[in-house]
C-alpha atoms as a PDB file:
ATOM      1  CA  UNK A   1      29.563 196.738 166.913  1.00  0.00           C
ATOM      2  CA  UNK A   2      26.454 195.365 165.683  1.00  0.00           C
ATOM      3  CA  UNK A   3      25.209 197.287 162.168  1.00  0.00           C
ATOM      4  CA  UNK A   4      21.583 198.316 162.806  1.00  0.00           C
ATOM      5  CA  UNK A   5      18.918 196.649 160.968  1.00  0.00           C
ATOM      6  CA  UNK A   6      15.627 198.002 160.046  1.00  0.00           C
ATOM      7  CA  UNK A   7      12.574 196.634 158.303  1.00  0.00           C
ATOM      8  CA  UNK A   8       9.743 198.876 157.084  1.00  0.00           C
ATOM      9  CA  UNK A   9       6.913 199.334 159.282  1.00  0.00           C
ATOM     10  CA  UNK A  10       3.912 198.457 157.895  1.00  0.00           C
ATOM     11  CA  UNK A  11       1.069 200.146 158.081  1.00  0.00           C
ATOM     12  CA  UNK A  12      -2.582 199.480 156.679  1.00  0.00           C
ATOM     13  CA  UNK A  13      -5.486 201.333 156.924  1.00  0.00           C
ATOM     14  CA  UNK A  14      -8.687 199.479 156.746  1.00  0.00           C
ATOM     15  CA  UNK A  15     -12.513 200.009 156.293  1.00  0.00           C
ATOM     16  CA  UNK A  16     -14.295 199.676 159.785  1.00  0.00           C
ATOM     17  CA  UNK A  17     -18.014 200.733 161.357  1.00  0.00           C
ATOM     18  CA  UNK A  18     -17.876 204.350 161.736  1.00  0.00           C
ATOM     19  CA  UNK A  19     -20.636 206.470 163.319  1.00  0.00           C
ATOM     20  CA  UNK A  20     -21.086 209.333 160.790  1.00  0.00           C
ATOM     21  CA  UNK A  21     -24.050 211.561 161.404  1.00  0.00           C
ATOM     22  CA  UNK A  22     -25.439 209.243 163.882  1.00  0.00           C
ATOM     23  CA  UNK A  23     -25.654 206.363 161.731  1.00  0.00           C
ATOM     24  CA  UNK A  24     -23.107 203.412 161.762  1.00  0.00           C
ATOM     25  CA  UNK A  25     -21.204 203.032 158.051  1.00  0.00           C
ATOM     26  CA  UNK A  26     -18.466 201.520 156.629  1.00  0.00           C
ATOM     27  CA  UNK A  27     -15.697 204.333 156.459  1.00  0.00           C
ATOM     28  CA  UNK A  28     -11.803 204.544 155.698  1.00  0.00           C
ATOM     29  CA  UNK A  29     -10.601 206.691 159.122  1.00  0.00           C
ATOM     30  CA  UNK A  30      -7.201 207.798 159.592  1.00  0.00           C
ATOM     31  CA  UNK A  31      -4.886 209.915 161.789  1.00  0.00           C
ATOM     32  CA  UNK A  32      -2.089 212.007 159.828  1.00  0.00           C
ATOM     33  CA  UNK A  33       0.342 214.885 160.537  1.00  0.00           C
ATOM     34  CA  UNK A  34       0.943 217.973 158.363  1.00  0.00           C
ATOM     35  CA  UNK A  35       4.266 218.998 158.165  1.00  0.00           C
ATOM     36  CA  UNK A  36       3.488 221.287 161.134  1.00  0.00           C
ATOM     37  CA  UNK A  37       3.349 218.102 163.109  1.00  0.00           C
ATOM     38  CA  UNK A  38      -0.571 218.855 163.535  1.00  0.00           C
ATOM     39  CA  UNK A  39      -2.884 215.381 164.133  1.00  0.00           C
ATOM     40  CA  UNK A  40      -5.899 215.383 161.207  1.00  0.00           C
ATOM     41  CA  UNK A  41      -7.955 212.929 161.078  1.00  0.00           C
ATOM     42  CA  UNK A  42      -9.310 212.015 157.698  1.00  0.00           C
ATOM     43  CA  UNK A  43     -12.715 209.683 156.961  1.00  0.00           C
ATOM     44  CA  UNK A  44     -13.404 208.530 153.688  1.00  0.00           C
ATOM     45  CA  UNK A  45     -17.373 207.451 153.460  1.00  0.00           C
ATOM     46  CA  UNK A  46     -20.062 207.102 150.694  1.00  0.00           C
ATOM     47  CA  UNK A  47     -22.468 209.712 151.836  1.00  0.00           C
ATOM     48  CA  UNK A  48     -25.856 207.560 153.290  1.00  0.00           C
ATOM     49  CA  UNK A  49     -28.251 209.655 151.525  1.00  0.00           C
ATOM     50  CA  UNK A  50     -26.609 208.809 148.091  1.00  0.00           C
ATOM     51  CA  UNK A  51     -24.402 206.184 147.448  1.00  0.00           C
ATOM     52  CA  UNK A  52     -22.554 207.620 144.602  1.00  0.00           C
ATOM     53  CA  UNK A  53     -21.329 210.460 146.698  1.00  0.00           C
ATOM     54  CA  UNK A  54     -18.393 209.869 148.182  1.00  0.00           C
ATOM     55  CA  UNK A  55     -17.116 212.256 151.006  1.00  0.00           C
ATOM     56  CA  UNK A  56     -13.580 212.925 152.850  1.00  0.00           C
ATOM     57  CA  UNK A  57     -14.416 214.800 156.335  1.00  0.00           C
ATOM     58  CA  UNK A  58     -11.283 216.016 158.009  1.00  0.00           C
ATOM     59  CA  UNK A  59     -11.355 216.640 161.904  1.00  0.00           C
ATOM     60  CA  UNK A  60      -9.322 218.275 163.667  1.00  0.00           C
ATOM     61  CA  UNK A  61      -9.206 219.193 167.303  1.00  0.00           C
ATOM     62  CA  UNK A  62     -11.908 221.420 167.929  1.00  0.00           C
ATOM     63  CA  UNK A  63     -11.755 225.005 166.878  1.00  0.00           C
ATOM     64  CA  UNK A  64      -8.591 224.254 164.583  1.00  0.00           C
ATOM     65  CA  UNK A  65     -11.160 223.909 161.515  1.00  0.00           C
ATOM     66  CA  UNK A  66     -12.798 227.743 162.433  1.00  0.00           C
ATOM     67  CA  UNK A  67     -12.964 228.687 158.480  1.00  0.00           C
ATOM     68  CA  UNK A  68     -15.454 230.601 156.433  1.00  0.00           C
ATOM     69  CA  UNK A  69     -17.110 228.148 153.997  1.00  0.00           C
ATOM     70  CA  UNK A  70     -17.299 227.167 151.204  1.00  0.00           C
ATOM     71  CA  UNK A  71     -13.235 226.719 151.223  1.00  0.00           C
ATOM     72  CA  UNK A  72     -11.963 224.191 148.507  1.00  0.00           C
ATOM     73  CA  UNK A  73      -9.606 221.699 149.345  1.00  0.00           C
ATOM     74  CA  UNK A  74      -6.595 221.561 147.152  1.00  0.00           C
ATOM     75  CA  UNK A  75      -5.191 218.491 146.669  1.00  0.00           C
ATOM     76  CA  UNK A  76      -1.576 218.046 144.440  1.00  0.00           C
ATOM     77  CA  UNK A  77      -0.249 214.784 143.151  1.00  0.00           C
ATOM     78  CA  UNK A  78       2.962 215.119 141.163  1.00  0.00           C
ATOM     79  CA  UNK A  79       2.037 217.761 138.798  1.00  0.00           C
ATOM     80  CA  UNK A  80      -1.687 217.625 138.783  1.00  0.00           C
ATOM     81  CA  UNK A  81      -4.377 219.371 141.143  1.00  0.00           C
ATOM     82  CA  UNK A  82      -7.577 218.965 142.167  1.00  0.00           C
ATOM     83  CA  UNK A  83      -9.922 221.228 144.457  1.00  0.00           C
ATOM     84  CA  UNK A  84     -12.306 218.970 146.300  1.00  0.00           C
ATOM     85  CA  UNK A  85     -15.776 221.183 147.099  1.00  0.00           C
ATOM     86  CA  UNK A  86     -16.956 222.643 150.616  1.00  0.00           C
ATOM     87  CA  UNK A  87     -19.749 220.505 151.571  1.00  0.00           C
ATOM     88  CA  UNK A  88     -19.572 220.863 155.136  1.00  0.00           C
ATOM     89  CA  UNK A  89     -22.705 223.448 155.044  1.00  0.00           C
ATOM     90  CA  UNK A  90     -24.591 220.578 153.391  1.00  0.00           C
ATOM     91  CA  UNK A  91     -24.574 218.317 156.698  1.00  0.00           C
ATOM     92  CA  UNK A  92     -26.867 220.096 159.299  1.00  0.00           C
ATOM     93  CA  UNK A  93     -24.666 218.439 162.183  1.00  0.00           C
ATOM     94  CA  UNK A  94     -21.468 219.902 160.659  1.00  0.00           C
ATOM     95  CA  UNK A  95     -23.253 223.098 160.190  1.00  0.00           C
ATOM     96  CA  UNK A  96     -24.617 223.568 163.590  1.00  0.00           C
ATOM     97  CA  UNK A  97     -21.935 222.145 165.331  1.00  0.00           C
ATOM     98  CA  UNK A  98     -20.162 225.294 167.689  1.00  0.00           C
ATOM     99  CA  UNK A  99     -17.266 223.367 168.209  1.00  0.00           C
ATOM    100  CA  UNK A 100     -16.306 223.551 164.045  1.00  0.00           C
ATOM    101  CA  UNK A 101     -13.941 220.497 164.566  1.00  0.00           C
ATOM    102  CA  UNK A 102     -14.647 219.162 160.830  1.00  0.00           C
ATOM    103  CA  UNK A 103     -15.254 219.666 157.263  1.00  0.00           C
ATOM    104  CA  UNK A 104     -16.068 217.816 154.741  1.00  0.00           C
ATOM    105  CA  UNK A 105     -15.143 217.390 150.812  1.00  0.00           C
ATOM    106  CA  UNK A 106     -16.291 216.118 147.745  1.00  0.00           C
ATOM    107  CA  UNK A 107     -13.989 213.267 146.971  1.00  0.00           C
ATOM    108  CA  UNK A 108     -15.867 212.107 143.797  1.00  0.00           C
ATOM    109  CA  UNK A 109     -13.643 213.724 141.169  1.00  0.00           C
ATOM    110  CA  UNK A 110     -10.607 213.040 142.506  1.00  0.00           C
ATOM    111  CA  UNK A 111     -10.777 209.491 142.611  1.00  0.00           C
ATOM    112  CA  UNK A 112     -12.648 209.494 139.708  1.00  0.00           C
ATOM    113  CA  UNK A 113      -9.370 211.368 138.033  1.00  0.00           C
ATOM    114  CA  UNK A 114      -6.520 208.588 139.905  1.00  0.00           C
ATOM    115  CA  UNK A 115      -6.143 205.780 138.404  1.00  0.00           C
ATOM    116  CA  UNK A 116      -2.567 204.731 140.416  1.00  0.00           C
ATOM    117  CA  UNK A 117      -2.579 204.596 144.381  1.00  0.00           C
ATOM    118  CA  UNK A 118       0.092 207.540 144.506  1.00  0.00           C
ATOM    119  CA  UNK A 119       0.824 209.868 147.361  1.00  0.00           C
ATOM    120  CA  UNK A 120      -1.639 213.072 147.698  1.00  0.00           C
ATOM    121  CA  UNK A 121      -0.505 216.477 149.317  1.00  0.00           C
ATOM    122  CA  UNK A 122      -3.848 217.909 151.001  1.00  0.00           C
ATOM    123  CA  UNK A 123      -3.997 221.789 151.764  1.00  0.00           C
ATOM    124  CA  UNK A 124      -6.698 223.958 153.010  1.00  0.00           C
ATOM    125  CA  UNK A 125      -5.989 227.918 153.441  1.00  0.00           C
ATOM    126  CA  UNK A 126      -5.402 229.498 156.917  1.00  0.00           C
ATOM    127  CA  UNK A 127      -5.649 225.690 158.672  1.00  0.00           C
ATOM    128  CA  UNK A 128      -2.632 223.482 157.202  1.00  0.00           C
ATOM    129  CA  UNK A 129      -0.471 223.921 154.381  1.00  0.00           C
ATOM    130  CA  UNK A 130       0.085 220.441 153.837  1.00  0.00           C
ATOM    131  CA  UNK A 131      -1.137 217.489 154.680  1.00  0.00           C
ATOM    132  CA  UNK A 132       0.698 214.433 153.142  1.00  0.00           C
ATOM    133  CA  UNK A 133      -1.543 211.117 152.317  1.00  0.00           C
ATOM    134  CA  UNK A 134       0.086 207.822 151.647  1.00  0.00           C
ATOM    135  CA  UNK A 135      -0.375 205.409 149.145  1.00  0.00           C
ATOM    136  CA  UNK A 136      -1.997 202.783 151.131  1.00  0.00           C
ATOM    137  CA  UNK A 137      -4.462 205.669 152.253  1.00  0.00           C
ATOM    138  CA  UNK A 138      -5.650 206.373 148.501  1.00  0.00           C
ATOM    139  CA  UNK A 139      -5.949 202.413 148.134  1.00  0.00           C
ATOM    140  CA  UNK A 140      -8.197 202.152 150.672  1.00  0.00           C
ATOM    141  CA  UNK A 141     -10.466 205.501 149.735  1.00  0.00           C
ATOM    142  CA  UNK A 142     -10.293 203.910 145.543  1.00  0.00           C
ATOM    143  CA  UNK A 143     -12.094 200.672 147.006  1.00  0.00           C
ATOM    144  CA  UNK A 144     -14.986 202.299 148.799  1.00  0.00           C
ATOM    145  CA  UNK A 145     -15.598 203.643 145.068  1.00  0.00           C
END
């Protein structure tokens, strides 16, 4: 009998054209699962109407995002926290959208705060209790900084 041999997959995110409020950017977009085995999607993008904001929307399939804003996003690291701020009411196409399939964060502090690519633990009340984000994901939203 053979012994089985596995190498670690890689993976690597990357920044590519995105079409964010009907304008193409350069965005960070991946899919994750919660530990409910739920599929997020998560875009990293400096916001077009000011470059120093940076934003994390998170989509989900539509009407799994149905929450009352502002909601924080609390975000865990090891032993620190963050909670990113609701700005989804501040995008008029988020805002008027019926199908409430996204919202979006402030992601400013945060990777202001991180100074290490470590893994994040995202949770939002009443949609996912959490969310894990690799390394290589926290790389790639530290360079659009």
């Amino acid at each position: 009998m053979l012994p089985l041999m596995a190498s670690p997959m890689l993976v690597l995110a990357e920044l590519a054209e995105t079409e964010i409020n009907s304008e193409i950017i350069n965005a960070s977009s991946e899919f994750l699962r919660d530990l409910d085995y739920e599929t997020w999607q998560l875009v990293a993008y400096k916001s077009p109407n000011n470059e120093k904001d940076l934003i994390l929307r998170v989509i989900g399939y539509p009407g799994s995002l149905r929450i009352d804003h502002p909601l924080d996003l609390r975000v865990q690291s090891g032993r620190k926290e963050w909670f990113l701020t609701d700005k989804t009411l501040l995008n008029k196409d988020l805002a008027e959208d019926s199908r409430q399939a996204a919202a979006e964060f402030d992601l400013n502090q945060l990777i202001q705060d991180i100074s290490q690519n470590r893994p994040l633990r995202l949770s939002l009340d009443g949609v996912f209790s959490e969310l894990p984000v690799p390394p290589f994901l926290v790389k790639e939203w530290r360079s659009l900084n």
